[in-house]
Protein backbone atom coordinates (compact mmCIF):
# COMPACT_ATOMS: atom_id res chain seq x y z
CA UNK A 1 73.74 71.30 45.87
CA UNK A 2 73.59 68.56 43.14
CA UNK A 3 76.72 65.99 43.01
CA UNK A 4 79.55 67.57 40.86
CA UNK A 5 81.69 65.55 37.93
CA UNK A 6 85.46 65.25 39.15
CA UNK A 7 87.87 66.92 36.77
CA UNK A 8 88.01 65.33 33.80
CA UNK A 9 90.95 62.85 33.04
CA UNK A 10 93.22 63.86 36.26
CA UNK A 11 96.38 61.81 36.16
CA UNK A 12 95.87 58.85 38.82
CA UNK A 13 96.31 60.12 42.23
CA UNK A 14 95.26 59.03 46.11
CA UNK A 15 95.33 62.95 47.48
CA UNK A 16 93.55 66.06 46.09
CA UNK A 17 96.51 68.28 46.97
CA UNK A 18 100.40 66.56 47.25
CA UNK A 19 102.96 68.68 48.97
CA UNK A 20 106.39 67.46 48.88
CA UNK A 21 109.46 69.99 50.25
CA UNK A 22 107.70 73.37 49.55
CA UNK A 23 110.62 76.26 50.45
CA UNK A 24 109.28 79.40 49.70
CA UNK A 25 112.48 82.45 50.75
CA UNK A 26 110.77 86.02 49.69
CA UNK A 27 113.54 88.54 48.25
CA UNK A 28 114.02 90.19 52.04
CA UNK A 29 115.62 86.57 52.79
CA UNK A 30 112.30 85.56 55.12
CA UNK A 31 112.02 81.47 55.05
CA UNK A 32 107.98 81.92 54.67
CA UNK A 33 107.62 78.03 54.28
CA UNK A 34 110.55 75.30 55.02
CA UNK A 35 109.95 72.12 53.58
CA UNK A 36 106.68 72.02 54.06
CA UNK A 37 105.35 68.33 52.86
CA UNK A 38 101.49 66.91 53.12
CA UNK A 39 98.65 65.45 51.13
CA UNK A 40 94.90 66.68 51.24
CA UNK A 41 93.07 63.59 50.88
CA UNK A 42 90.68 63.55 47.89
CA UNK A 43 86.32 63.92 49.63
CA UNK A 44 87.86 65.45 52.84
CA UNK A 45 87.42 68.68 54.68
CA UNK A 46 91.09 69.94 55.22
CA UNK A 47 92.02 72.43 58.13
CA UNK A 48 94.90 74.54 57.39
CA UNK A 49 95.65 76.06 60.82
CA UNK A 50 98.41 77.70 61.96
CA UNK A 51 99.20 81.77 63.08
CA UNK A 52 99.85 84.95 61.56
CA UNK A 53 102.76 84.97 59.63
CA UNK A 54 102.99 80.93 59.79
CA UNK A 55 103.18 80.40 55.90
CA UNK A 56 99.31 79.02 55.09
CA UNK A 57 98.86 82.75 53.36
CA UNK A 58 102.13 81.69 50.85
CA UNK A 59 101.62 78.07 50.40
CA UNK A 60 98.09 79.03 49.26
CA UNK A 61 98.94 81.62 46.89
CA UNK A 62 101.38 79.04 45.83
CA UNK A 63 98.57 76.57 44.78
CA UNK A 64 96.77 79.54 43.22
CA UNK A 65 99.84 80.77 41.27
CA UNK A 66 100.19 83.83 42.46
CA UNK A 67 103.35 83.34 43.92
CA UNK A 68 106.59 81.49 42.77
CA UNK A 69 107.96 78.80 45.42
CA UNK A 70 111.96 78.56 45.88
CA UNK A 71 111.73 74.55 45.88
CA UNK A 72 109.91 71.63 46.15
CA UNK A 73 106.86 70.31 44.16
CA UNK A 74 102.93 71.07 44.44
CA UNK A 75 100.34 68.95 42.40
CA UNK A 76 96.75 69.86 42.51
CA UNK A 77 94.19 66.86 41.48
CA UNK A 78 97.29 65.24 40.21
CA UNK A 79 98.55 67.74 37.74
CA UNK A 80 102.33 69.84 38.95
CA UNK A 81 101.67 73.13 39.55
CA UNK A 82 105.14 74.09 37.21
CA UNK A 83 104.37 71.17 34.27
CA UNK A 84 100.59 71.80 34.25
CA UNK A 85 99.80 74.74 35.41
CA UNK A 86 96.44 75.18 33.67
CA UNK A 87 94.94 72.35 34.59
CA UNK A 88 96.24 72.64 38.14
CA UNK A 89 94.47 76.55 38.47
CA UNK A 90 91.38 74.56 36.74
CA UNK A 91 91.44 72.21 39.50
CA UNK A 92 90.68 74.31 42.27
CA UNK A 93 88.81 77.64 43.51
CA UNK A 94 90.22 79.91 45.69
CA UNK A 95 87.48 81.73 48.11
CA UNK A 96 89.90 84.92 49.64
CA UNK A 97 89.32 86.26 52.96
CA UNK A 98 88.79 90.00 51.39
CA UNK A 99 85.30 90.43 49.96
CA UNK A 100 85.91 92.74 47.15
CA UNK A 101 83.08 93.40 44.06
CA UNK A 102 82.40 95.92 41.69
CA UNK A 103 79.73 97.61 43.76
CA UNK A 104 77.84 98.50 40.24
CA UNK A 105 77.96 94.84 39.18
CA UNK A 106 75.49 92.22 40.04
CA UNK A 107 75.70 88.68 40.96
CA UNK A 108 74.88 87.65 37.53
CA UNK A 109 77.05 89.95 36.02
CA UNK A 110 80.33 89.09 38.51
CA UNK A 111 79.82 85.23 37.36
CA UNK A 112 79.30 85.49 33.91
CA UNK A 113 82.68 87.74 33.66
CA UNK A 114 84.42 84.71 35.79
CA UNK A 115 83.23 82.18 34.11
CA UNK A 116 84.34 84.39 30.52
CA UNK A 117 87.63 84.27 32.40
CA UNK A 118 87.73 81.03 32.42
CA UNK A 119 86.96 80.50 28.50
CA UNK A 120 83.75 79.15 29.72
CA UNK A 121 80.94 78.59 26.74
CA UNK A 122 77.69 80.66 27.45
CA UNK A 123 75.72 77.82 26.51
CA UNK A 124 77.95 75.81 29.20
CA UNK A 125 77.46 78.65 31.96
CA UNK A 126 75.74 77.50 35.10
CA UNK A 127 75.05 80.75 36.82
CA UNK A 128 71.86 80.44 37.66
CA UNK A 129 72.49 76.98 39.53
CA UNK A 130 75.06 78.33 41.41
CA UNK A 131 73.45 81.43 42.62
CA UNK A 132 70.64 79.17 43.27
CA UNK A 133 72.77 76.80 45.25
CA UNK A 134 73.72 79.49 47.99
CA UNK A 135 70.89 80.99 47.99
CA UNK A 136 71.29 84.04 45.95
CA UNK A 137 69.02 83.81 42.94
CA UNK A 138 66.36 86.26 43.90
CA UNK A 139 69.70 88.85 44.17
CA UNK A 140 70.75 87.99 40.74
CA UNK A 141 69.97 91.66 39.13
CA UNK A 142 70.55 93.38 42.27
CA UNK A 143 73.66 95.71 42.64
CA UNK A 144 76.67 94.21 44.63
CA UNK A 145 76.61 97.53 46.83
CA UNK A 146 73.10 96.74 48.30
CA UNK A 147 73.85 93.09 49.14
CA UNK A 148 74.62 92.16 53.01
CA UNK A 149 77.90 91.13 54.27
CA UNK A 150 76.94 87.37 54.49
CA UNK A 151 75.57 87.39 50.81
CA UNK A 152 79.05 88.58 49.71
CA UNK A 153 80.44 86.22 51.04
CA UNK A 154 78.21 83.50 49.55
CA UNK A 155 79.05 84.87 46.43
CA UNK A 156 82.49 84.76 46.58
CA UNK A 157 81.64 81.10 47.39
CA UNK A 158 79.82 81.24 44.09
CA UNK A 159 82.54 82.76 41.77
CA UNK A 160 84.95 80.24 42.86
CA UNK A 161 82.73 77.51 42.20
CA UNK A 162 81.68 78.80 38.41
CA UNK A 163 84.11 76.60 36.80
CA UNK A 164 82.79 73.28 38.73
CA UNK A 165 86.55 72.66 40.53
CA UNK A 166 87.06 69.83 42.36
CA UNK A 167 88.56 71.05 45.21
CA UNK A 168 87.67 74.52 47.33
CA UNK A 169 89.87 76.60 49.22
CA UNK A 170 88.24 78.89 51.60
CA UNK A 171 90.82 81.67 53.54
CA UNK A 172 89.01 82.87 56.58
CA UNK A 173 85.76 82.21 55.51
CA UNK A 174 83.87 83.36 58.47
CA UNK A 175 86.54 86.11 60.06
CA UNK A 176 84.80 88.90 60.92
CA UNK A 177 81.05 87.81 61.02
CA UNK A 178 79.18 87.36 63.43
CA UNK A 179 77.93 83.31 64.79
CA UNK A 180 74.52 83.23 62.88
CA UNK A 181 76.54 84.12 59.57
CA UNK A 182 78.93 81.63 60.61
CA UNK A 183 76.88 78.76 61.42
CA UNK A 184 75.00 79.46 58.13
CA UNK A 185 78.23 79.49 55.83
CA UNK A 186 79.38 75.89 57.68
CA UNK A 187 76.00 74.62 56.20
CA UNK A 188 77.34 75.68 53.18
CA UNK A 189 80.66 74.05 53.26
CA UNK A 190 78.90 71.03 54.70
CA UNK A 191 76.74 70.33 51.50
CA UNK A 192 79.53 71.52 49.04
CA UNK A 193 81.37 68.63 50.38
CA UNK A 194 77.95 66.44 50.19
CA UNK A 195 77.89 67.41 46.28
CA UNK A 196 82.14 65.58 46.27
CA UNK A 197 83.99 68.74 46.96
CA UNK A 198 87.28 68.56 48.36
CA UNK A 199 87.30 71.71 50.79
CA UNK A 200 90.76 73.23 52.29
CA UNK A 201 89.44 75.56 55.20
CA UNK A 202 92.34 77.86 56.70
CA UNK A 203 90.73 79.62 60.04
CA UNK A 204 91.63 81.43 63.10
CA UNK A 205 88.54 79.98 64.79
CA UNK A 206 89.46 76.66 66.53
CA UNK A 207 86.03 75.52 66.93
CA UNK A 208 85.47 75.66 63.15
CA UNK A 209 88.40 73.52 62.42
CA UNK A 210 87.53 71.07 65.21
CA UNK A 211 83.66 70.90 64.15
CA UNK A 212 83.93 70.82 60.44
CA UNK A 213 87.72 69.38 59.51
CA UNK A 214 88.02 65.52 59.16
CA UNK A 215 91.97 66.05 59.04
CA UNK A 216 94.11 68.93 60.03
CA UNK A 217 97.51 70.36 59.68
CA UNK A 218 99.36 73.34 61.96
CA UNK A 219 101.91 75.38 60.70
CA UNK A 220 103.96 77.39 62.68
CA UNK A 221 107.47 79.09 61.37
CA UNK A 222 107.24 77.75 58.27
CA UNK A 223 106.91 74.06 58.92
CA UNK A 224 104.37 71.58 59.71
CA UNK A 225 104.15 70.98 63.61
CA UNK A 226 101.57 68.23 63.06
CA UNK A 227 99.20 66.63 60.31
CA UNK A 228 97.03 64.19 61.27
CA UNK A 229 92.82 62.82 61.61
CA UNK A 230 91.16 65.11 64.03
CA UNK A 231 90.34 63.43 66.68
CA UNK A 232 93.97 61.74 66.65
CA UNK A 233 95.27 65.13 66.83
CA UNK A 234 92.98 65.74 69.95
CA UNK A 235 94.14 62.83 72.08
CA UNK A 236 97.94 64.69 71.65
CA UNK A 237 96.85 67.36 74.05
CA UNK A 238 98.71 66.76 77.50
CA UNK A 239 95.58 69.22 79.31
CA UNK A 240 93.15 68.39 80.77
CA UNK A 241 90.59 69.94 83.23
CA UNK A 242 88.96 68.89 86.47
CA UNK A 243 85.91 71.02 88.07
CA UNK A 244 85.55 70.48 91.65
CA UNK A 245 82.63 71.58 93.93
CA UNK A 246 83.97 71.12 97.81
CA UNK A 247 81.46 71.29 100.86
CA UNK A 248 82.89 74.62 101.96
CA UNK A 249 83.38 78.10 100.69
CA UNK A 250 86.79 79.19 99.65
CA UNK A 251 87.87 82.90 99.27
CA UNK A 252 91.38 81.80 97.41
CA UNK A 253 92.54 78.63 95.77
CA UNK A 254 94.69 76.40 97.87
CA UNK A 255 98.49 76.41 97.98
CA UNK A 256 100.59 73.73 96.62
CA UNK A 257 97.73 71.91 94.14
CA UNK A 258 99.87 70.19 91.47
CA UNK A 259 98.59 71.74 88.34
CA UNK A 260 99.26 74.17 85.90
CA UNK A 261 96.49 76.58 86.55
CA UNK A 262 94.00 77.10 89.41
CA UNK A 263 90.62 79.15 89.11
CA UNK A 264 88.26 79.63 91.63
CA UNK A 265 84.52 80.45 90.38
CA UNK A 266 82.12 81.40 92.76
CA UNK A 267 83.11 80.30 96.59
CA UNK A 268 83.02 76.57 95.90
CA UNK A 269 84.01 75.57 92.31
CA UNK A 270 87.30 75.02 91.31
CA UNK A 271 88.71 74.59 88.15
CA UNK A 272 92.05 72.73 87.45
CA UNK A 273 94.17 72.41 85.06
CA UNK A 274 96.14 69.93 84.59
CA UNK A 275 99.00 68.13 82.44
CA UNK A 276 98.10 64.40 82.15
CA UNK A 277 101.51 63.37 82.06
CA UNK A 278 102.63 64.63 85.29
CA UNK A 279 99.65 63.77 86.59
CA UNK A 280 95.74 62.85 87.32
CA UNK A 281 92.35 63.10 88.40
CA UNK A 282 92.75 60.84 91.48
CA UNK A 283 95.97 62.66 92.68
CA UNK A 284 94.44 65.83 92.22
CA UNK A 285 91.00 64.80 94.63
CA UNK A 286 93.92 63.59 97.29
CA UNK A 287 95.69 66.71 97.70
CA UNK A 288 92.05 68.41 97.92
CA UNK A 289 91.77 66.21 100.59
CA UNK A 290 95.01 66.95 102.18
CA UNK A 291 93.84 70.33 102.65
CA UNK A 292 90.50 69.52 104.30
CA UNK A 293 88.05 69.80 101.84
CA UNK A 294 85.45 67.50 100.40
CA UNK A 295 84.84 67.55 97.00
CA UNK A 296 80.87 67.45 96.78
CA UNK A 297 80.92 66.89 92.87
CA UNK A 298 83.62 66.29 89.89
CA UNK A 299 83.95 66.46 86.44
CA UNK A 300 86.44 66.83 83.56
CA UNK A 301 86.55 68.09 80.49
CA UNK A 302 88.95 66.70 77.83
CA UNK A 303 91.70 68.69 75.85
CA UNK A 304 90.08 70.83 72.46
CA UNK A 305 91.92 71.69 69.63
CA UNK A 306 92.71 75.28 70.98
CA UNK A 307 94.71 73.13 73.70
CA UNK A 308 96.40 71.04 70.89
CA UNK A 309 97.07 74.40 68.59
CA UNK A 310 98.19 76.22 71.76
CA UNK A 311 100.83 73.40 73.03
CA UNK A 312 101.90 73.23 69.53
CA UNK A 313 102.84 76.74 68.53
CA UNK A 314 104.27 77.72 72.33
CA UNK A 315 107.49 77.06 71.24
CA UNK A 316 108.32 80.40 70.23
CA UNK A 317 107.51 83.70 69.30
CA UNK A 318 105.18 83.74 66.61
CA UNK A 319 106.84 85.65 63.52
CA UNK A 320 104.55 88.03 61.18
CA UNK A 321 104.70 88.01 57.78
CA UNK A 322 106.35 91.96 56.48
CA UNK A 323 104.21 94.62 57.11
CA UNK A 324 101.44 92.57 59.20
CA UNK A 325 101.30 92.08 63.06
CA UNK A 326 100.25 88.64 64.76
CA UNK A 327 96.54 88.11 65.00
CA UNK A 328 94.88 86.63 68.20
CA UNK A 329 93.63 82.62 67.44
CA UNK A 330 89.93 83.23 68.13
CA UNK A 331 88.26 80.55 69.52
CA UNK A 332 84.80 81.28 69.52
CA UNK A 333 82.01 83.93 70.27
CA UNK A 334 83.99 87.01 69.31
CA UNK A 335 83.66 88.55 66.09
């Protein structure tokens, strides 16, 4: 993808995005978001994590205008969502988790409509470099019915990118395909952000977030349970993990280990874990000890963000939005 030109004239900002107190109360008297405050920082990949029902579906149709807050203030690229609406909705494109097309329209015809949506000039029209850019400009003329599921969802990609925004939202880009799709559509975000696109990723998958996000926040009930750099957000996580091969097969785990969770594998492995503030690695190997076994071979894996996201949003049940029920946090080959 070739570089893209910011916005033109955006009113001086630091962030791309600046949240301050968003309170959004629907008309049944749910608190969907509770003074909900952060700032997506302008050239970063931002993961918007949180569960069903947590409040990233209403803060983004917030941004997008499709949905009124109760209170607080939203500016996109520096212009108020209320005071500047137009150039806010400029500002950004919004890539939806539901792939829906005319099925009788083609690529070329779905972006030239958005980009006539968007009182875009033929003569100013960049459809072909678009489709181009992911990969769909041999499917220009063909019908949206006959095009795969991972080519609709590079063209969504494409439509929200018609009117050159600075800053991409993508809902759930990859829920629902399967892990070639997936690792083929983080390529794409990965040189959209190249060209000097902001990207806001919201995802279920915690590997995603953890591979592709430079800063993330997690919303749960309406509120923002953390916000920070990635790998900060990583050395939070009180679990950790020990593997432990002994000199002697087992046929259950032994009694009395101080951990959290025990697993046997095989006759010889076993896998602890363990919170690191209650205690360690070397304890651990002494009560192993204790109990007259040798441990042939250790390791330990550090805490992911699915231990992070899981510690996080434990709290308490997990409320749906109306009408919806609470989706499993996937964390990896399914789908």
């Amino acid at each position: 993808m070739t570089a893209r030109t910011p916005a033109a004239h955006p009113p001086a900002a630091s962030a791309a995005i600046e949240i301050r107190d968003l309170e959004k109360t629907y008309s049944d008297g749910k608190r969907a978001l509770k003074g909900v405050s952060f700032d997506v920082p302008r050239g970063s990949i931002f993961g918007l994590l949180g569960p069903n029902g947590a409040g990233k579906s209403t803060l983004i149709n917030i941004l997008a205008g499709l949905v009124n807050k109760t209170g607080g203030t939203a500016r996109i690229w520096g212009f108020d969502i209320d005071a500047d609406r137009r150039n806010a909705k400029r500002a950004i494109g919004i890539v939806p988790q539901e792939v829906l097309f005319d099925a009788f329209f083609t690529p070329r015809e779905t972006m030239e409509l958005q980009a006539g949506m968007y009182g875009i000039a033929p003569k100013d029209r960049r459809t072909m470099e678009i489709l181009n850019a992911v990969r769909l400009g041999d499917k220009a003329d063909a019908y949206s019915r006959t095009l795969s599921g991972g080519m609709k969802r590079r063209l969504l990609i494409a439509k929200a990118l018609v009117h050159d925004p600075p800053i991409l939202i993508l809902d759930e880009p990859t829920a629902g395909v399967d892990i070639e799709l997936r690792q083929q559509l983080w390529t794409y975000v990965r040189e959209m952000h190249a060209a000097g696109t902001t990207i806001v990723l919201t995802t279920h998958y915690l590997e995603e977030a953890e591979e592709l996000c430079d800063r993330i926040a997690i919303i749960n009930h309406g509120e923002v349970v953390a916000n920070d750099e990635t790998g900060t957000l990583l050395k939070q996580a009180r679990e950790k993990v020990l593997i432990a091969v002994v000199d002697r097969d087992l046929s259950e785990v032994p009694e009395g280990l101080p951990v959290m969770k025990a697993e046997l594998k095989g006759a010889r492995e076993l896998v602890l874990t363990y919170d690191r503030a209650e205690t360690g690695a070397g304890r651990l190997l002494t009560a192993l000890s204790d109990r007259g076994l040798t441990v042939e071979d250790v390791s330990t894996r550090e805490a992911d963000l699915e231990d992070v996201f899981l510690h996080l949003t434990k709290s308490g049940a997990i409320d749906s939005a109306p009408g919806t029920e609470p989706a499993p946090v996937r964390t990896g080959a399914d789908g």
